[in-house]
PDB file of N, CA and C in Angstrom:
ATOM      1  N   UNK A   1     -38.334 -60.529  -2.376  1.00  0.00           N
ATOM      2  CA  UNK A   1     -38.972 -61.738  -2.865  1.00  0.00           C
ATOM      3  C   UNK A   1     -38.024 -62.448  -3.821  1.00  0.00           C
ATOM      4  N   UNK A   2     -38.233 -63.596  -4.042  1.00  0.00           N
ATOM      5  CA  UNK A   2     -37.849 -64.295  -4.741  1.00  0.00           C
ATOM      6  C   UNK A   2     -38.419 -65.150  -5.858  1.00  0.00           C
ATOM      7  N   UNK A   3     -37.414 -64.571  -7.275  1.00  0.00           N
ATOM      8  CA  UNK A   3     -38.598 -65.093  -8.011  1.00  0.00           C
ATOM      9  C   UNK A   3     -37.753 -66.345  -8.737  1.00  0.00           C
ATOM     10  N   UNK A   4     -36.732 -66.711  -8.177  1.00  0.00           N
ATOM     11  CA  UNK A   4     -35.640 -67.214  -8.987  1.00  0.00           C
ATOM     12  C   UNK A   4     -36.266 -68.586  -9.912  1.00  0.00           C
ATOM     13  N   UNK A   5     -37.437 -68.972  -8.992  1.00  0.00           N
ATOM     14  CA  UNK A   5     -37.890 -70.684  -9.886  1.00  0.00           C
ATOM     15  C   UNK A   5     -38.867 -70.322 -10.995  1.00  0.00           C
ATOM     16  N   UNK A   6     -39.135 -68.852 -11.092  1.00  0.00           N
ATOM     17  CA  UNK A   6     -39.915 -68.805 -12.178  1.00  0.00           C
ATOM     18  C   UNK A   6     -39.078 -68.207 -13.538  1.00  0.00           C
ATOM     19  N   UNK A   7     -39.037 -68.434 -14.907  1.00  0.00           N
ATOM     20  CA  UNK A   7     -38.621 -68.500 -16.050  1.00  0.00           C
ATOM     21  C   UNK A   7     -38.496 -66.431 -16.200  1.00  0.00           C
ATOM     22  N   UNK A   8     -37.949 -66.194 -17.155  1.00  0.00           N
ATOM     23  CA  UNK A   8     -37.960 -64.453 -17.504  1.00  0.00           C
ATOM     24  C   UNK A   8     -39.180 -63.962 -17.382  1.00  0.00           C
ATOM     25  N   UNK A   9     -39.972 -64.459 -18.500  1.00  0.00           N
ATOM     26  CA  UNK A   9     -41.351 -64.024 -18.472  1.00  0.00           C
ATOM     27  C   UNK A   9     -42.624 -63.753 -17.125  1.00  0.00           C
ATOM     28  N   UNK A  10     -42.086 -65.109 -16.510  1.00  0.00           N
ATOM     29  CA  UNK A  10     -42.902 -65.249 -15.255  1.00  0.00           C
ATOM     30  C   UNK A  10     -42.140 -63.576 -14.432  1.00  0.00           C
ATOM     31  N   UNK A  11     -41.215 -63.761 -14.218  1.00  0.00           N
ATOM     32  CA  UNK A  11     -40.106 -62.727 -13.337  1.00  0.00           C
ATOM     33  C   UNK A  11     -40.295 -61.360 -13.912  1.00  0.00           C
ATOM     34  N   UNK A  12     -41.032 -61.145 -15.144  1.00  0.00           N
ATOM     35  CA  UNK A  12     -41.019 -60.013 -15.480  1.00  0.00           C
ATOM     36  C   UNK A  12     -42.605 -59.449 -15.207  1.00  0.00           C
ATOM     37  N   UNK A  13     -43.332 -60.557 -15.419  1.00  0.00           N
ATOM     38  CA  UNK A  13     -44.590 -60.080 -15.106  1.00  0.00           C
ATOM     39  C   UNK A  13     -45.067 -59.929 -13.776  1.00  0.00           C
ATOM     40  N   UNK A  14     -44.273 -60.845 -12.960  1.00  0.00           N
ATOM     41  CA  UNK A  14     -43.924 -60.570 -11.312  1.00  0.00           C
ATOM     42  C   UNK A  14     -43.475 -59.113 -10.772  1.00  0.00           C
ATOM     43  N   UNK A  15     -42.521 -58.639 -11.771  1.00  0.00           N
ATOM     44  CA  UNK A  15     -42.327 -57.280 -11.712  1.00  0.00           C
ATOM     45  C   UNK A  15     -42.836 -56.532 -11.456  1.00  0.00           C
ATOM     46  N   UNK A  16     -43.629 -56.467 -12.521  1.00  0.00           N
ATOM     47  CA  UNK A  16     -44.799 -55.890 -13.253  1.00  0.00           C
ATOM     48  C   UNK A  16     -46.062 -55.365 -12.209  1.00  0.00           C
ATOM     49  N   UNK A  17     -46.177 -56.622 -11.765  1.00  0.00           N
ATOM     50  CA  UNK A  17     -47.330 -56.346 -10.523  1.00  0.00           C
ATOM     51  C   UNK A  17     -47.038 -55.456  -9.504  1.00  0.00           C
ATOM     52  N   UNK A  18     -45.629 -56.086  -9.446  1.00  0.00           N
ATOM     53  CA  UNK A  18     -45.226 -54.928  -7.930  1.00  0.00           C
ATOM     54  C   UNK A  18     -45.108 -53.379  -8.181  1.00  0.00           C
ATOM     55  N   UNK A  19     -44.447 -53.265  -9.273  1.00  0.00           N
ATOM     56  CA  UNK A  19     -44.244 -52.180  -9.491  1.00  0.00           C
ATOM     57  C   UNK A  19     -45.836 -51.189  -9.497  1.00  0.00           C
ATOM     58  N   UNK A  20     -47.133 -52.392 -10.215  1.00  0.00           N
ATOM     59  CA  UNK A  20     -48.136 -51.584 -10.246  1.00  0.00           C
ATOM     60  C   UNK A  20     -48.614 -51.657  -9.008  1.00  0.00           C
ATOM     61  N   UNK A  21     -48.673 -52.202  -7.994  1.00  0.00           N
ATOM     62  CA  UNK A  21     -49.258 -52.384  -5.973  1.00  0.00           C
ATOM     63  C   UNK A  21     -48.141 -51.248  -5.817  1.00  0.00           C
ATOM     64  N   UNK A  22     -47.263 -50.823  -6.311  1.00  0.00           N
ATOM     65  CA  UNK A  22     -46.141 -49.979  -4.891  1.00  0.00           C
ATOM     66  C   UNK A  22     -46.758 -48.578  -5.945  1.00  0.00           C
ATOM     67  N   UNK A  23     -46.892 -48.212  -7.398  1.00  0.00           N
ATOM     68  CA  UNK A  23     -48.129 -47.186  -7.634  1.00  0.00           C
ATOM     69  C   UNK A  23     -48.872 -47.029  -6.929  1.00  0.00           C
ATOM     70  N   UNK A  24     -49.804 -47.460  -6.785  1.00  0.00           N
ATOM     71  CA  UNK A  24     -51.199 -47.455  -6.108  1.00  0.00           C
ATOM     72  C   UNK A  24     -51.030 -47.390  -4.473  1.00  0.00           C
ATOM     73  N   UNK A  25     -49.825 -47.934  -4.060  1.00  0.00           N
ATOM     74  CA  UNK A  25     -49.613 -47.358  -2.839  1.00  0.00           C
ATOM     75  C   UNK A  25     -49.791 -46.326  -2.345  1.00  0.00           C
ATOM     76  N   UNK A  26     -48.791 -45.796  -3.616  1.00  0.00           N
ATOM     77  CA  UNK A  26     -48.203 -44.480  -2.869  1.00  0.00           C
ATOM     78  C   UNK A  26     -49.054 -43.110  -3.596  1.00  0.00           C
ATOM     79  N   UNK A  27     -49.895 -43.945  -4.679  1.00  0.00           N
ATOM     80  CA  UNK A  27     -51.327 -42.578  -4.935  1.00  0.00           C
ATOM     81  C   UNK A  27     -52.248 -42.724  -3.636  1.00  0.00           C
ATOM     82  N   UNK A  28     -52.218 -43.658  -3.309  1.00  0.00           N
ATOM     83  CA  UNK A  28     -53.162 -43.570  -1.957  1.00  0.00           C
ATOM     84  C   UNK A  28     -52.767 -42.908  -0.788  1.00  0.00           C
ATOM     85  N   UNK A  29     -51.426 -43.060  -0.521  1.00  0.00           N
ATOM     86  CA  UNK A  29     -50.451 -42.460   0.347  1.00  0.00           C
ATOM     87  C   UNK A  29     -50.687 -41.033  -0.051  1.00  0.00           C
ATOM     88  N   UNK A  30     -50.157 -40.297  -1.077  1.00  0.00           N
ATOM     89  CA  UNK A  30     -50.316 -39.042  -1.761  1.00  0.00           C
ATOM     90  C   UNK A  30     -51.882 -37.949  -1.789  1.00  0.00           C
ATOM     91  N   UNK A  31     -52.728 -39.141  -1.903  1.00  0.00           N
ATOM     92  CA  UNK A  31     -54.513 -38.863  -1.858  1.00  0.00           C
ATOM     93  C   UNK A  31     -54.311 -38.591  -0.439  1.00  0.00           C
ATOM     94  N   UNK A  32     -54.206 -39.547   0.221  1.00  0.00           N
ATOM     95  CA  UNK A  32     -54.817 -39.465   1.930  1.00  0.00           C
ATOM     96  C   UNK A  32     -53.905 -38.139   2.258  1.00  0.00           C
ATOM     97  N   UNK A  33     -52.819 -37.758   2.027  1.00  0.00           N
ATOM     98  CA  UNK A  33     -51.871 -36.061   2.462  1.00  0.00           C
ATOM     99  C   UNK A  33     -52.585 -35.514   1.818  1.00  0.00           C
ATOM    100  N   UNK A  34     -52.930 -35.331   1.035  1.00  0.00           N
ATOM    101  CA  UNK A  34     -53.960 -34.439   0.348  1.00  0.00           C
ATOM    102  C   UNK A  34     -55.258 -33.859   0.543  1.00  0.00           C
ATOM    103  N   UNK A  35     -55.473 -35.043   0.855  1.00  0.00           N
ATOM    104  CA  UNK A  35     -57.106 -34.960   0.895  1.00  0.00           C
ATOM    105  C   UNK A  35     -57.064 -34.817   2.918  1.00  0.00           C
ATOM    106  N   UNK A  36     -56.672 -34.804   3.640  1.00  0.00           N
ATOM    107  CA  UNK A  36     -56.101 -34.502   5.404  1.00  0.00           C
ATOM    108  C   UNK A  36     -55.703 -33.230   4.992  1.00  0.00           C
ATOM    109  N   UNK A  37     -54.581 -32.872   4.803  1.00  0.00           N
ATOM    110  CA  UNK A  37     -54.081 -31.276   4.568  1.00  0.00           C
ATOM    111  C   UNK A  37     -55.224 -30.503   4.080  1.00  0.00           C
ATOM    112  N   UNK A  38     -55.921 -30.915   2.897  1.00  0.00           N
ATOM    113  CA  UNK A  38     -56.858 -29.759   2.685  1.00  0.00           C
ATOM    114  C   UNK A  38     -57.522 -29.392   3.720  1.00  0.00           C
ATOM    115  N   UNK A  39     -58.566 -30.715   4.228  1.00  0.00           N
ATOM    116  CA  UNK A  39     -59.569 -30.534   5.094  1.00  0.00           C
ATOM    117  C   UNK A  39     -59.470 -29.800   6.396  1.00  0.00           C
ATOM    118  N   UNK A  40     -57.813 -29.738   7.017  1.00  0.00           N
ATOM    119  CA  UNK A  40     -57.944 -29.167   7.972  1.00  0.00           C
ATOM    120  C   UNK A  40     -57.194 -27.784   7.847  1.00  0.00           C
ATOM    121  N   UNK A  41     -56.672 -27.871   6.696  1.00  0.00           N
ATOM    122  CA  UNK A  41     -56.057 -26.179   6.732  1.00  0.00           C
ATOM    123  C   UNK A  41     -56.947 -25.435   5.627  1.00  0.00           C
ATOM    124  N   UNK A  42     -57.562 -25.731   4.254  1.00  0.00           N
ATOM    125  CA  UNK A  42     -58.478 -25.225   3.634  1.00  0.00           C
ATOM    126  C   UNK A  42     -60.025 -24.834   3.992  1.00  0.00           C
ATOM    127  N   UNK A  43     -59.987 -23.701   4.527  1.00  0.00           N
ATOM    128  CA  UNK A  43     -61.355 -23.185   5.145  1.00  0.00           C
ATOM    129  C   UNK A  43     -61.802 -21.769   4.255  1.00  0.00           C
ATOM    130  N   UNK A  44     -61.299 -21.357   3.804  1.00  0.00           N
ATOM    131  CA  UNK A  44     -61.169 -19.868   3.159  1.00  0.00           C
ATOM    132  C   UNK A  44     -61.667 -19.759   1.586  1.00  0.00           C
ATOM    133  N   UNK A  45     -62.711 -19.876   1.239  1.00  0.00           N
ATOM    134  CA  UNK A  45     -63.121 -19.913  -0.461  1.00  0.00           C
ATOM    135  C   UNK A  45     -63.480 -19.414  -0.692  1.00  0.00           C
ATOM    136  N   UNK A  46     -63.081 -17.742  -0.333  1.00  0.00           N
ATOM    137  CA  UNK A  46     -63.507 -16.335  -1.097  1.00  0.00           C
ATOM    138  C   UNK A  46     -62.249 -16.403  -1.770  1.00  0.00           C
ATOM    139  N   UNK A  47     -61.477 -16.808  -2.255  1.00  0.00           N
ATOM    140  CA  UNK A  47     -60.305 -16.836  -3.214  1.00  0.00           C
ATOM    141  C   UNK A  47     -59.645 -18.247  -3.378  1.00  0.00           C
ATOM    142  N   UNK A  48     -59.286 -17.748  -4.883  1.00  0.00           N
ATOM    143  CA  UNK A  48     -58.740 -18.975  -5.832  1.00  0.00           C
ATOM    144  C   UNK A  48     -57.167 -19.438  -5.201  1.00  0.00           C
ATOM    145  N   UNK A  49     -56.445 -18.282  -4.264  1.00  0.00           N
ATOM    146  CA  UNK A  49     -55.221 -18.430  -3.428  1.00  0.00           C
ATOM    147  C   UNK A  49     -55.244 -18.986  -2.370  1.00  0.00           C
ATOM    148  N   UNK A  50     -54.335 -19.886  -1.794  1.00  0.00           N
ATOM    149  CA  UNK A  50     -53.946 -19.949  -0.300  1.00  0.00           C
ATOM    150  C   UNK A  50     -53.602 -18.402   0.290  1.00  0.00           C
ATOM    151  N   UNK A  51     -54.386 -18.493   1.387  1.00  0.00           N
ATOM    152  CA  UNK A  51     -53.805 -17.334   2.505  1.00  0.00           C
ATOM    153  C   UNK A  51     -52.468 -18.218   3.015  1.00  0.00           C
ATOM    154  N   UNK A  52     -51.640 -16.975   3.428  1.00  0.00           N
ATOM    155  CA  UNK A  52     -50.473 -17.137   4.001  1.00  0.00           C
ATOM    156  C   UNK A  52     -50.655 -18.261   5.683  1.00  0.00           C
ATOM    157  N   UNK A  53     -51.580 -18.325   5.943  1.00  0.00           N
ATOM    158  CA  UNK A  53     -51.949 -18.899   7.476  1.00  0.00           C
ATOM    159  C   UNK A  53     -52.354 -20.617   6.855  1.00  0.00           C
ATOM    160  N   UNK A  54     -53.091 -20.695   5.996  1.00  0.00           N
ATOM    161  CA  UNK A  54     -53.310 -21.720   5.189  1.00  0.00           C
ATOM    162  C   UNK A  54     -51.829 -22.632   4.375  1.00  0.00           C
ATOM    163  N   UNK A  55     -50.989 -21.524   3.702  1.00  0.00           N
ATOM    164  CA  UNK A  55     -49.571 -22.412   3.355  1.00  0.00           C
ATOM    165  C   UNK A  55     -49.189 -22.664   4.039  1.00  0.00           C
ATOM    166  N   UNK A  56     -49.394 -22.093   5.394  1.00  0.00           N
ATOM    167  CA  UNK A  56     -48.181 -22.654   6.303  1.00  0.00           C
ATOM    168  C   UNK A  56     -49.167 -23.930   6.999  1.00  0.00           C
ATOM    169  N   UNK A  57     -50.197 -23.834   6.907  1.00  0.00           N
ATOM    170  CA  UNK A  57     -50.540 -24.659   7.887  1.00  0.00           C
ATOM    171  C   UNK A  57     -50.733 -26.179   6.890  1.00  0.00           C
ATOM    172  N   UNK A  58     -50.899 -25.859   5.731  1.00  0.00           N
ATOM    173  CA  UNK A  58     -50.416 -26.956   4.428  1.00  0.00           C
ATOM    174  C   UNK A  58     -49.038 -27.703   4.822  1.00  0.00           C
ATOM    175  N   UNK A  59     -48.049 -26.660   4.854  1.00  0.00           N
ATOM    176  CA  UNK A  59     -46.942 -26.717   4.875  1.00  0.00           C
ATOM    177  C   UNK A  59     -46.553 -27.777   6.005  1.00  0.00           C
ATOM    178  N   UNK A  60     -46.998 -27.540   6.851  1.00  0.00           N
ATOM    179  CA  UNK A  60     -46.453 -27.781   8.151  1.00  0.00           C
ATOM    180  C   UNK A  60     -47.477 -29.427   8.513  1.00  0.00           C
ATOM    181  N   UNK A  61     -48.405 -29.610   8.061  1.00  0.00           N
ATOM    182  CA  UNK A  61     -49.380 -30.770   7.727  1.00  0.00           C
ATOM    183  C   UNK A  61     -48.527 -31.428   6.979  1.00  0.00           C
ATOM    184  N   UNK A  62     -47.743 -31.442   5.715  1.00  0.00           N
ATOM    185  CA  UNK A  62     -47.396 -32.247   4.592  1.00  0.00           C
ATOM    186  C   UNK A  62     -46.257 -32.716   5.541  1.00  0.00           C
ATOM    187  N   UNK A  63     -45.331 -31.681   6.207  1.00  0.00           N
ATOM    188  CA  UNK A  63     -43.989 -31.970   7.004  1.00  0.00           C
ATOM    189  C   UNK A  63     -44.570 -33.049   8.221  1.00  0.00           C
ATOM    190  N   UNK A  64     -45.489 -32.636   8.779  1.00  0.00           N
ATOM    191  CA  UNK A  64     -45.577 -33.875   9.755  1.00  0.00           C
ATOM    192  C   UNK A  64     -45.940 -35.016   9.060  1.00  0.00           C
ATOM    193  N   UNK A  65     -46.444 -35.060   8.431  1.00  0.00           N
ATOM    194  CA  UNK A  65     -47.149 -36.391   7.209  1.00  0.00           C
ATOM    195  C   UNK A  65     -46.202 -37.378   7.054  1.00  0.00           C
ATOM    196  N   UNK A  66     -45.298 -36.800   6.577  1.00  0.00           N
ATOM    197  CA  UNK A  66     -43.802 -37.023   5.671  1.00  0.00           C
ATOM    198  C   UNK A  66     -42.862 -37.458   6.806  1.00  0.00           C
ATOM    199  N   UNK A  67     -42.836 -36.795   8.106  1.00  0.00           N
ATOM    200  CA  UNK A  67     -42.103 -37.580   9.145  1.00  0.00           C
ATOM    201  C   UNK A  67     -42.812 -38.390   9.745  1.00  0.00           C
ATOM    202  N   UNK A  68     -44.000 -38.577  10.095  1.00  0.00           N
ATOM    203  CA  UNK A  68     -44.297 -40.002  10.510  1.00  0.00           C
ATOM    204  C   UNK A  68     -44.271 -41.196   9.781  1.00  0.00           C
ATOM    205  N   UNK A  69     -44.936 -40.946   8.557  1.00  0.00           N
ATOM    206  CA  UNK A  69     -44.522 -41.943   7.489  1.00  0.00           C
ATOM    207  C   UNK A  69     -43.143 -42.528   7.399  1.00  0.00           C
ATOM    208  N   UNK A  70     -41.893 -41.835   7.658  1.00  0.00           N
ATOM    209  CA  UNK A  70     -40.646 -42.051   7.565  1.00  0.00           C
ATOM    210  C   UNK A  70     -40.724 -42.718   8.665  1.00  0.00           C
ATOM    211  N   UNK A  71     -40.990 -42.217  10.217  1.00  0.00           N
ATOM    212  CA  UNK A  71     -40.658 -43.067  11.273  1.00  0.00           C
ATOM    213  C   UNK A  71     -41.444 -44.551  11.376  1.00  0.00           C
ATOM    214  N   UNK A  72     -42.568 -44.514  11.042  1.00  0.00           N
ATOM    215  CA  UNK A  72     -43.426 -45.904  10.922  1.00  0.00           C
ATOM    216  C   UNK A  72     -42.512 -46.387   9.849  1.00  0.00           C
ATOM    217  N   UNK A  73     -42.103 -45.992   8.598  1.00  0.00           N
ATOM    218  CA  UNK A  73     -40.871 -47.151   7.869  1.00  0.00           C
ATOM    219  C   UNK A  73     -40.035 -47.756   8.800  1.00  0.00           C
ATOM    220  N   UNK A  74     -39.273 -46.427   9.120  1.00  0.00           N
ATOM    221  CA  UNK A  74     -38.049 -46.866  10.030  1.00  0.00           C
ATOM    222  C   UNK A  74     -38.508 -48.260  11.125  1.00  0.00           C
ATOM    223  N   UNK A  75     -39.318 -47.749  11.884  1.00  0.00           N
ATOM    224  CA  UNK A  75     -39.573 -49.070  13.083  1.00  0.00           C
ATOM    225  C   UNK A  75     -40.202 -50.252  12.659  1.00  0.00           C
ATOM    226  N   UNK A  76     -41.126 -50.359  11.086  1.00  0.00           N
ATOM    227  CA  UNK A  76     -41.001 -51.520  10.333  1.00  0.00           C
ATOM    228  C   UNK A  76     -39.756 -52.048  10.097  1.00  0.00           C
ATOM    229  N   UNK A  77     -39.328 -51.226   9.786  1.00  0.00           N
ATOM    230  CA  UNK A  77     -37.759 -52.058   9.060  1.00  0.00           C
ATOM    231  C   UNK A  77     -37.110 -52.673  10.481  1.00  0.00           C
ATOM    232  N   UNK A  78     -37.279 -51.982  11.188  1.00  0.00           N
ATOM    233  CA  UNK A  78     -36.642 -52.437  12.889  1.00  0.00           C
ATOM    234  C   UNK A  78     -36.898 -53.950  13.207  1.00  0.00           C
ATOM    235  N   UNK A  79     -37.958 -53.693  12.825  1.00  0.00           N
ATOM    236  CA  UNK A  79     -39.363 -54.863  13.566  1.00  0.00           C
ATOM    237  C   UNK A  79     -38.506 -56.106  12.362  1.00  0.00           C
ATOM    238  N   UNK A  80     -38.650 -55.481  11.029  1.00  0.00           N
ATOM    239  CA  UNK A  80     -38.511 -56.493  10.280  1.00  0.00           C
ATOM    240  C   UNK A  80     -37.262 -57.541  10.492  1.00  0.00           C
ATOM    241  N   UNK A  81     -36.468 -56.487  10.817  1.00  0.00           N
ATOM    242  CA  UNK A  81     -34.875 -57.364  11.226  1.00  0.00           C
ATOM    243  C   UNK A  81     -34.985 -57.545  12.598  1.00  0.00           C
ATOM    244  N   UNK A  82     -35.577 -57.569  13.848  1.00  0.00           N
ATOM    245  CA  UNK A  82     -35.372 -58.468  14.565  1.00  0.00           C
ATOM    246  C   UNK A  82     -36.245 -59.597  13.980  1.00  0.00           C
ATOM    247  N   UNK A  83     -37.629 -59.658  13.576  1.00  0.00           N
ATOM    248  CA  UNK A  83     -37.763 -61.076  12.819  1.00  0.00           C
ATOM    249  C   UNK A  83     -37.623 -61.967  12.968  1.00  0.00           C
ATOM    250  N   UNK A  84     -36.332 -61.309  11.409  1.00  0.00           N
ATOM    251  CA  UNK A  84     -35.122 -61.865  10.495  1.00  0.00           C
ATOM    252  C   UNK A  84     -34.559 -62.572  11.092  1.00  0.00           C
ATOM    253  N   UNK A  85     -33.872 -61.811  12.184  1.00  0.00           N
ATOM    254  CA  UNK A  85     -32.939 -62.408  13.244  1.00  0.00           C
ATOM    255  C   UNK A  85     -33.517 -63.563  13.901  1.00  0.00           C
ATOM    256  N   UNK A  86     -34.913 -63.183  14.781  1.00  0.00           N
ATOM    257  CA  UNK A  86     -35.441 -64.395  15.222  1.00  0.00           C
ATOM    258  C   UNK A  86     -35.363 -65.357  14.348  1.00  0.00           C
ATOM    259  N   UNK A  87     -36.071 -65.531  13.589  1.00  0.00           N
ATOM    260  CA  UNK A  87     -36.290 -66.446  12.387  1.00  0.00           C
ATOM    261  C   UNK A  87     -34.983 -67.575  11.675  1.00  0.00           C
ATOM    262  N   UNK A  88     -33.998 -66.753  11.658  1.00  0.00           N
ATOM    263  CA  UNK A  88     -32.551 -67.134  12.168  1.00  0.00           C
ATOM    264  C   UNK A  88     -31.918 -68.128  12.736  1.00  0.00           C
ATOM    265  N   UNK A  89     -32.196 -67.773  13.976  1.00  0.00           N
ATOM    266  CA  UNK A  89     -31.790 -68.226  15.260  1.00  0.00           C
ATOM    267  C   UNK A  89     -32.183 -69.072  15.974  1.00  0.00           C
ATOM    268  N   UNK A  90     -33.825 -69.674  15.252  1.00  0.00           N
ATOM    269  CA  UNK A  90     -34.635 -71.268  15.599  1.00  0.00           C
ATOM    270  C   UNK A  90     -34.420 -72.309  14.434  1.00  0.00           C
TER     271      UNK A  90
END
């Protein structure tokens, strides 16, 4: 973005916002792995521990989480620069 026509103050409080929307993003991002991983690998509440079948299946939930999230960036960013390019080029 561009904040160049607005004064320091304006540009800082512009900041400001984003920085607090890309928070709240990524607690929501963080909630939703959380709150998915439990539900489908947390079944066991005769103990205060993960069973070993449960970390892994945590484990292995957070890892797929974490690579799709990466690949949906990636093919945004894809998407974003052809666009760009289109956008460009008329």
């Amino acid at each position: 973005m561009d904040f160049s026509q607005f004064n320091a103050a304006e540009q800082a409080h512009m900041t400001k916002i984003i920085e607090k929307k890309q928070m709240q993003d990524f607690m929501k991002l963080y909630s939703g792995l959380v709150e998915r991983c439990f539900n489908s690998c947390c079944n066991d509440f005769t103990s205060k521990a993960l069973s070993s079948k449960e970390e892994t299946c945590v484990q292995n939930c957070a890892d797929k989480f974490l690579k799709h999230s990466e690949r949906v960036g990636a093919r945004f960013a894809e998407h974003n620069a052809e666009q760009m390019a289109q956008n460009q080029g008329n």
